[in-house]
Each structure stands twice: as structure tokens, then as C-alpha cells.
PDB file of N, CA and C in Angstrom:
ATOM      1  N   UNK A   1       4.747  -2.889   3.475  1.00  0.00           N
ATOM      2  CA  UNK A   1       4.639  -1.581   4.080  1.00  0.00           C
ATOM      3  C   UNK A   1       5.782  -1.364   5.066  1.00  0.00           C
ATOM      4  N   UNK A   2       5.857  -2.618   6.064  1.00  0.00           N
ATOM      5  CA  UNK A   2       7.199  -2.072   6.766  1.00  0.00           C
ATOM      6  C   UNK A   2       8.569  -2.191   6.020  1.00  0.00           C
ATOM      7  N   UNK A   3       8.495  -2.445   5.210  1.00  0.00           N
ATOM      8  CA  UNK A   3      10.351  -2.753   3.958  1.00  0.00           C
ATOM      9  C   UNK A   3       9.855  -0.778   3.413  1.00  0.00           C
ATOM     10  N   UNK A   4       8.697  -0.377   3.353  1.00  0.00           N
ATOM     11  CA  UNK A   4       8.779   0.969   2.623  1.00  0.00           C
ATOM     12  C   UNK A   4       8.870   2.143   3.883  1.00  0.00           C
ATOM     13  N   UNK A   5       8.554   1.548   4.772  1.00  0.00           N
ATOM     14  CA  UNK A   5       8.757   2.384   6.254  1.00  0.00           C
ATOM     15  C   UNK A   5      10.660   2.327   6.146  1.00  0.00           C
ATOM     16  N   UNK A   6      10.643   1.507   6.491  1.00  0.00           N
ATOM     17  CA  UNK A   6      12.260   1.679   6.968  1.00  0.00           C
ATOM     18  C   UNK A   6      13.004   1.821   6.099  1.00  0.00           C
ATOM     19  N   UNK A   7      13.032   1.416   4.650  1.00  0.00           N
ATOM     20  CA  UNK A   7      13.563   1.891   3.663  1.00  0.00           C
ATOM     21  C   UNK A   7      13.845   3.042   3.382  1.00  0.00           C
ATOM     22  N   UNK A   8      12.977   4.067   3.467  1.00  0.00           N
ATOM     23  CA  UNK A   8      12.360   5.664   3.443  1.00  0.00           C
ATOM     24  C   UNK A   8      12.530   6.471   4.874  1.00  0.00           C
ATOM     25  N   UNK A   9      12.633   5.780   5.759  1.00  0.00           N
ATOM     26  CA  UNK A   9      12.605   6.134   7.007  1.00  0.00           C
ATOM     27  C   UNK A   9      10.888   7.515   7.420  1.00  0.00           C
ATOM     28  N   UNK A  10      10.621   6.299   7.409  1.00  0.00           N
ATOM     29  CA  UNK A  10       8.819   7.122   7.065  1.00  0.00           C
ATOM     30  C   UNK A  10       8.290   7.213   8.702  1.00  0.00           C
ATOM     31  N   UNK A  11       8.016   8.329   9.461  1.00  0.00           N
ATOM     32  CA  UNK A  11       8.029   8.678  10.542  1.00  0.00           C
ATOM     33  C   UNK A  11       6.302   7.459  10.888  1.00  0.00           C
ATOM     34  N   UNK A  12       5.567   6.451  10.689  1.00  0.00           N
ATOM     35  CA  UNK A  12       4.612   5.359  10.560  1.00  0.00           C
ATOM     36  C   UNK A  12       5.005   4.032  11.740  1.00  0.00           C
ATOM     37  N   UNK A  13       3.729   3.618  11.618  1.00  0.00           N
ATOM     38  CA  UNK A  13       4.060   2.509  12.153  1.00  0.00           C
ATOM     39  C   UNK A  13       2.115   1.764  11.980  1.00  0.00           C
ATOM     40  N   UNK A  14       1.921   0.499  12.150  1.00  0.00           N
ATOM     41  CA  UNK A  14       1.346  -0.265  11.954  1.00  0.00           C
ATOM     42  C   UNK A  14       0.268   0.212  13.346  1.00  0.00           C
ATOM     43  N   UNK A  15      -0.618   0.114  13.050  1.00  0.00           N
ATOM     44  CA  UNK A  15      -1.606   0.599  14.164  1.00  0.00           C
ATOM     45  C   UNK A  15      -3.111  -0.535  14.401  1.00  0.00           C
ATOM     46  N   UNK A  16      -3.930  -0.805  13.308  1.00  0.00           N
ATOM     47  CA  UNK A  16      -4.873  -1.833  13.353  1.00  0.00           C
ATOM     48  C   UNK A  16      -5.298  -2.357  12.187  1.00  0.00           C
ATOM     49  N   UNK A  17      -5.338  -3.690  11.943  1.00  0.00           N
ATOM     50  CA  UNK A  17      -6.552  -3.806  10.623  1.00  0.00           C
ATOM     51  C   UNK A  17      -7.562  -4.883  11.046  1.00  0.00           C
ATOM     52  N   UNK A  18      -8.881  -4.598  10.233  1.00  0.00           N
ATOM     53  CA  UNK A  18      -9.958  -4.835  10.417  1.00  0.00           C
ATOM     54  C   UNK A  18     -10.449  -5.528   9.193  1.00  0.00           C
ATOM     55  N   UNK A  19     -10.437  -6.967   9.231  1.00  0.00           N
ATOM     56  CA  UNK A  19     -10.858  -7.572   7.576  1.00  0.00           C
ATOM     57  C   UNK A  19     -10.352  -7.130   6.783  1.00  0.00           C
ATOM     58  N   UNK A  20     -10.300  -6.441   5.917  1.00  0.00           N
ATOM     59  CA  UNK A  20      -9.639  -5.945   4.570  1.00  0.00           C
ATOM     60  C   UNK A  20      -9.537  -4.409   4.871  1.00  0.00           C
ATOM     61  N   UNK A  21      -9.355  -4.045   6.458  1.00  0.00           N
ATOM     62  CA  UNK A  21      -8.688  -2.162   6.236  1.00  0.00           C
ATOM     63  C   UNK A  21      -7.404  -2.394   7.174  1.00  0.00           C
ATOM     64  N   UNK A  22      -6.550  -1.815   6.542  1.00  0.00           N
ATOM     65  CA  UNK A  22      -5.073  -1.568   7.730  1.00  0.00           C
ATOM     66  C   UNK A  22      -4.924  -0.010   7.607  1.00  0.00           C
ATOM     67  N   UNK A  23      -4.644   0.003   9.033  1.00  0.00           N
ATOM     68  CA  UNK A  23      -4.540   1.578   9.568  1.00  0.00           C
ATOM     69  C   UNK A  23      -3.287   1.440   9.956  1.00  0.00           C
ATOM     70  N   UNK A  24      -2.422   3.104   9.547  1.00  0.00           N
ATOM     71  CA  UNK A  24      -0.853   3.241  10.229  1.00  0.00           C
ATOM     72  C   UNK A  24      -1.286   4.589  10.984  1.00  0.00           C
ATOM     73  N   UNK A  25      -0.645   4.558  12.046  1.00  0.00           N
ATOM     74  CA  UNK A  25      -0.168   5.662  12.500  1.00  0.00           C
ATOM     75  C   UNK A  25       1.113   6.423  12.121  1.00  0.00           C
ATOM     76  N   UNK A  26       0.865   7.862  11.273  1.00  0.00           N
ATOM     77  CA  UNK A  26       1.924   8.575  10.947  1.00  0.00           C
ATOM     78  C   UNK A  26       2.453   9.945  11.760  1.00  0.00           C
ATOM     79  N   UNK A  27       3.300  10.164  11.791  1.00  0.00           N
ATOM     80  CA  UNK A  27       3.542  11.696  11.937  1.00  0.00           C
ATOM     81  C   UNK A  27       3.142  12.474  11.108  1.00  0.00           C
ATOM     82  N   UNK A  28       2.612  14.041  11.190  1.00  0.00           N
ATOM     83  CA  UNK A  28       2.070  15.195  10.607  1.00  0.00           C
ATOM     84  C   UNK A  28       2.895  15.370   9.425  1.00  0.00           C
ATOM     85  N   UNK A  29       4.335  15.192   9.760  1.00  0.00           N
ATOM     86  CA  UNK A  29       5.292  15.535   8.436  1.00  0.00           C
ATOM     87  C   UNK A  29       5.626  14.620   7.623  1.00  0.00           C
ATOM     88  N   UNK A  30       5.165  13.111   7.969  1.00  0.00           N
ATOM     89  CA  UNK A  30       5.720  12.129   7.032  1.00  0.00           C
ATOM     90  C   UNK A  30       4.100  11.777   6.436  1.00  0.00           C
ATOM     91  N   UNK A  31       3.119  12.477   6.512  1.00  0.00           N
ATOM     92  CA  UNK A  31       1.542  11.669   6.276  1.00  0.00           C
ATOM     93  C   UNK A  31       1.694  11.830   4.846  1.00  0.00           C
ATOM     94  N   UNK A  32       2.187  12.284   3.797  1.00  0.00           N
ATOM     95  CA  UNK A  32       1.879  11.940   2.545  1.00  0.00           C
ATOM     96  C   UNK A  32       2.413  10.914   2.144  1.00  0.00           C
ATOM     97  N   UNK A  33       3.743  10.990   3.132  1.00  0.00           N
ATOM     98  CA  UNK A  33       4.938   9.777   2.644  1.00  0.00           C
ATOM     99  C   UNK A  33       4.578   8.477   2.453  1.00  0.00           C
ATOM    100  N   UNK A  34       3.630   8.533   4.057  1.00  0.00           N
ATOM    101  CA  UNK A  34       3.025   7.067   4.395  1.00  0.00           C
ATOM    102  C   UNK A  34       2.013   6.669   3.401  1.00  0.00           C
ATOM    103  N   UNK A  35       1.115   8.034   3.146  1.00  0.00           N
ATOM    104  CA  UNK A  35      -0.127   8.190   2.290  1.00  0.00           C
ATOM    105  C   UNK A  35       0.391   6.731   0.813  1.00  0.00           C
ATOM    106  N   UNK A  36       1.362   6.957   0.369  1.00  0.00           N
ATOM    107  CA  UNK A  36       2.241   6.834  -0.765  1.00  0.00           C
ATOM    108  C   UNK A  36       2.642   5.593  -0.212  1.00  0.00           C
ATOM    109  N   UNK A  37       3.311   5.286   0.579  1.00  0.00           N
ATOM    110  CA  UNK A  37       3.721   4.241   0.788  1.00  0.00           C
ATOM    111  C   UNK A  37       2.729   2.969   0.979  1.00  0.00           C
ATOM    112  N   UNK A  38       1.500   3.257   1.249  1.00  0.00           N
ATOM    113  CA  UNK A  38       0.583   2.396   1.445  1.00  0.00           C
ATOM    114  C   UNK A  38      -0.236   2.454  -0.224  1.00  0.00           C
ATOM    115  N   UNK A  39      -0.085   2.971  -1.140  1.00  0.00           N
ATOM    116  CA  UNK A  39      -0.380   2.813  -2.255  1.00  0.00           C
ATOM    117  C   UNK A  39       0.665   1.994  -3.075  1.00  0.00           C
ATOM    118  N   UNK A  40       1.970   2.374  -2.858  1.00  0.00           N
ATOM    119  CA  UNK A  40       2.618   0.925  -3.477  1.00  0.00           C
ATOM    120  C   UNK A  40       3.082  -0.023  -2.837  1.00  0.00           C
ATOM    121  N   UNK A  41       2.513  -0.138  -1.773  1.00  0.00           N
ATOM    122  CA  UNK A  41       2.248  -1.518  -0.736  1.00  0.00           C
ATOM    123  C   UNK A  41       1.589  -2.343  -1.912  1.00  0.00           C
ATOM    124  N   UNK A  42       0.226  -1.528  -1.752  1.00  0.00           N
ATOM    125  CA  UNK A  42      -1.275  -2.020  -2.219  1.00  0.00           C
ATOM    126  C   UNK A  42      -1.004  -2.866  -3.778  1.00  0.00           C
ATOM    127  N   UNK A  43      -0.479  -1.901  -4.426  1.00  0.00           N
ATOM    128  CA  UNK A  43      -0.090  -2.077  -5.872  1.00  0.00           C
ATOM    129  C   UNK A  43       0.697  -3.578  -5.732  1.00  0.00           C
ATOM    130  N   UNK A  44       1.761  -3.471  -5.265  1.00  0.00           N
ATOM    131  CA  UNK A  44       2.570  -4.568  -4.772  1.00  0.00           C
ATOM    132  C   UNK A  44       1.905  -5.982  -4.775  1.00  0.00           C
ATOM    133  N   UNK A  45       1.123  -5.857  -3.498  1.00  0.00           N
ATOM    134  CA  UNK A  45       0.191  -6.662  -3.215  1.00  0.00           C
ATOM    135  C   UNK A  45      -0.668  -7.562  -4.448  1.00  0.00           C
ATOM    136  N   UNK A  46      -1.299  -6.404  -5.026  1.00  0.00           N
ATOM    137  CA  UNK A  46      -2.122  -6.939  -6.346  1.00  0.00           C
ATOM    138  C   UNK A  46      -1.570  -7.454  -7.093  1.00  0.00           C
ATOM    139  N   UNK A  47       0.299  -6.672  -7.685  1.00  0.00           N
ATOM    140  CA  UNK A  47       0.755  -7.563  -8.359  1.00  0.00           C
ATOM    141  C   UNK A  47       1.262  -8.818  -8.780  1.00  0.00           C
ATOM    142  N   UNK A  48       1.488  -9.185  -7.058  1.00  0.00           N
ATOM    143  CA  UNK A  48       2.041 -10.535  -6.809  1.00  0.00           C
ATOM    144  C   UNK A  48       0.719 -11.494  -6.616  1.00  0.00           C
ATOM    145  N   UNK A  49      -0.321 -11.091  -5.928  1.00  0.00           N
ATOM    146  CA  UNK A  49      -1.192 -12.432  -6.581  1.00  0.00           C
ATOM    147  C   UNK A  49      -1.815 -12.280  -7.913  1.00  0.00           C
ATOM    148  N   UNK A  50      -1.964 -11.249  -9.074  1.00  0.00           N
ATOM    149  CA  UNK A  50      -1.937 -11.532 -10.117  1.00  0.00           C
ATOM    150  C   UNK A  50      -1.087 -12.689 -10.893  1.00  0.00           C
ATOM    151  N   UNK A  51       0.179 -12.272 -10.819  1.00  0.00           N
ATOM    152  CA  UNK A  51       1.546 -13.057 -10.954  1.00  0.00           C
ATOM    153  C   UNK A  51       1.419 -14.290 -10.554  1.00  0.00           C
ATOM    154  N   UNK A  52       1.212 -14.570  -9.197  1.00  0.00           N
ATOM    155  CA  UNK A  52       0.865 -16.159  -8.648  1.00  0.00           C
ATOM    156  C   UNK A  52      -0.541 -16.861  -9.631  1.00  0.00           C
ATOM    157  N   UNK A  53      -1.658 -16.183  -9.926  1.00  0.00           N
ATOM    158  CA  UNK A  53      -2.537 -16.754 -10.445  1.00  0.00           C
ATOM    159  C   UNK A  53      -2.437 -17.007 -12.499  1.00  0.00           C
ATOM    160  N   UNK A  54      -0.884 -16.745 -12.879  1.00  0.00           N
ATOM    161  CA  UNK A  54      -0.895 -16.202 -14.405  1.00  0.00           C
ATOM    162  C   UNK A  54      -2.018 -15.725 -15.075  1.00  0.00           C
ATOM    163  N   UNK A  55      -2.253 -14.232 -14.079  1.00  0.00           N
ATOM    164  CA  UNK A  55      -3.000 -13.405 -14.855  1.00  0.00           C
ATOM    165  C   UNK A  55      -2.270 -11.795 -15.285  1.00  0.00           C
ATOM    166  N   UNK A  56      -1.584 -12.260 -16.436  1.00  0.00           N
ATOM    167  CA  UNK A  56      -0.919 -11.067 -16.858  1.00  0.00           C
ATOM    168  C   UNK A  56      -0.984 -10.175 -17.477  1.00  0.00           C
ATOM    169  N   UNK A  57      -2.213 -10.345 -17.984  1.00  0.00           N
ATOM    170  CA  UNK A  57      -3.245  -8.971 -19.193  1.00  0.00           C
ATOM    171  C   UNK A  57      -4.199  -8.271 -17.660  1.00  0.00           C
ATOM    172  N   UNK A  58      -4.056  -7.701 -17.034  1.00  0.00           N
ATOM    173  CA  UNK A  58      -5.029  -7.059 -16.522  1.00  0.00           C
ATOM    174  C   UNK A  58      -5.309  -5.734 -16.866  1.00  0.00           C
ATOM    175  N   UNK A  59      -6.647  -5.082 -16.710  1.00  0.00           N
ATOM    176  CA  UNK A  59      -6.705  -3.849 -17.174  1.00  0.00           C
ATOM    177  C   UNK A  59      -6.601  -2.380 -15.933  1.00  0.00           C
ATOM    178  N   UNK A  60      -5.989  -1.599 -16.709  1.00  0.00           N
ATOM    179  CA  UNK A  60      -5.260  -0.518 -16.029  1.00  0.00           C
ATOM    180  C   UNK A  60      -5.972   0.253 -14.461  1.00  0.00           C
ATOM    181  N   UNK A  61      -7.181  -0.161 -14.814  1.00  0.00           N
ATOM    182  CA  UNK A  61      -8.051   0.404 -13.370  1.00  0.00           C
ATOM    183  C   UNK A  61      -7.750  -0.430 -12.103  1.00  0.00           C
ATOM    184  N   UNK A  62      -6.835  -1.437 -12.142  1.00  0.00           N
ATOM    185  CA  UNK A  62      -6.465  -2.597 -11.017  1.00  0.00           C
ATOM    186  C   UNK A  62      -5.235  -1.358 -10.446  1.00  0.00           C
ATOM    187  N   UNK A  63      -4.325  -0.634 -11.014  1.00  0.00           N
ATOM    188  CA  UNK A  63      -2.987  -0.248 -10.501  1.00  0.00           C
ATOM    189  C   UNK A  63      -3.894   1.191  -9.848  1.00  0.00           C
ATOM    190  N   UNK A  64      -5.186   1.579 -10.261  1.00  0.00           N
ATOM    191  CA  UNK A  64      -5.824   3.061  -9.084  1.00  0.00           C
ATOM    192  C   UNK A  64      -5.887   2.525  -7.521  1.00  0.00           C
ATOM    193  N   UNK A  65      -5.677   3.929  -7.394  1.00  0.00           N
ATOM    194  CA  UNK A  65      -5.898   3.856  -5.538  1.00  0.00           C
ATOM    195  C   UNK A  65      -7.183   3.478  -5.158  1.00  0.00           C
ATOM    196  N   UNK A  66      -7.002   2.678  -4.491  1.00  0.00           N
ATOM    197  CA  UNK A  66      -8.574   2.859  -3.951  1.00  0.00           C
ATOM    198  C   UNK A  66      -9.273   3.249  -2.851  1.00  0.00           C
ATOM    199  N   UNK A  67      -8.268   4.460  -2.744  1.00  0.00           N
ATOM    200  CA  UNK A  67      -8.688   5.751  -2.185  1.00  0.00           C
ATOM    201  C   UNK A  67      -9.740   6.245  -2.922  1.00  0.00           C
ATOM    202  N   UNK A  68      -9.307   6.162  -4.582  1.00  0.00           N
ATOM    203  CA  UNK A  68      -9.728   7.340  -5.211  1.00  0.00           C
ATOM    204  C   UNK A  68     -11.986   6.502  -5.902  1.00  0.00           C
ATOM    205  N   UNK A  69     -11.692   5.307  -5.209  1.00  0.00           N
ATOM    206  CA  UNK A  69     -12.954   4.403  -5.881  1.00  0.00           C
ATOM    207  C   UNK A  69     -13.477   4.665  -5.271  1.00  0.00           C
TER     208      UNK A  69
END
């Protein structure tokens, strides 16, 4: 998340997480950016311990937001 902050120059920053929730603080004009940026954090995330565990058939409902679950 911070390599997609500064990469993008995403008006965010790291604010709290709680067990399995991380919260950013964004600006009004960059909140979709961040919105987005924390979805292919997430994606990211999943893909590399998939990858670490050689599990490379997974099915397509792993890459949804899970915003949207």
C-alpha cells in the first residue's frame, strides 16, 4: 500500500489496523484512488501467499473485493 501511495502520489496515509482491518486516512479528492489502491494491495497480498504455498489453480472469487462480500 505504501509503494501504491507514493508511486501514484495518492493524497493517504496509514492510520490503524485492528487484527485483520487496516484503515488509511485519505483526502476527499484522492478517496477513490486510495479506495483502489487498497484493492490491489489486497489482491497482491493474496497472490503472493498463494504463490508461496504452490497453489496456482485458484478460483476467480479469491481476486473480488471484499468490500463487495
Amino acid at each position: 500500500m505504501e509503494y501504491l501511495i507514493q508511486r501514484y502520489d495518492i493524497g493517504a496515509r496509514y492510520m490503524i489496523s485492528v487484527h485483520d482491518e487496516v484503515r488509511y486516512l485519505a483526502k476527499e479528492e484522492d478517496k477513490y484512488r486510495a479506495a483502489m489502491a487498497l484493492q490491489i494491495a489486497n489482491l497482491w497480498t493474496r497472490a503472493m501467499f498463494s504463490y508461496k504455498l504452490g497453489m496456482d489453480d485458484l478460483p476467480q472469487s479469491v481476486a473480488s473485493s471484499p468490500l463487495s462480500t
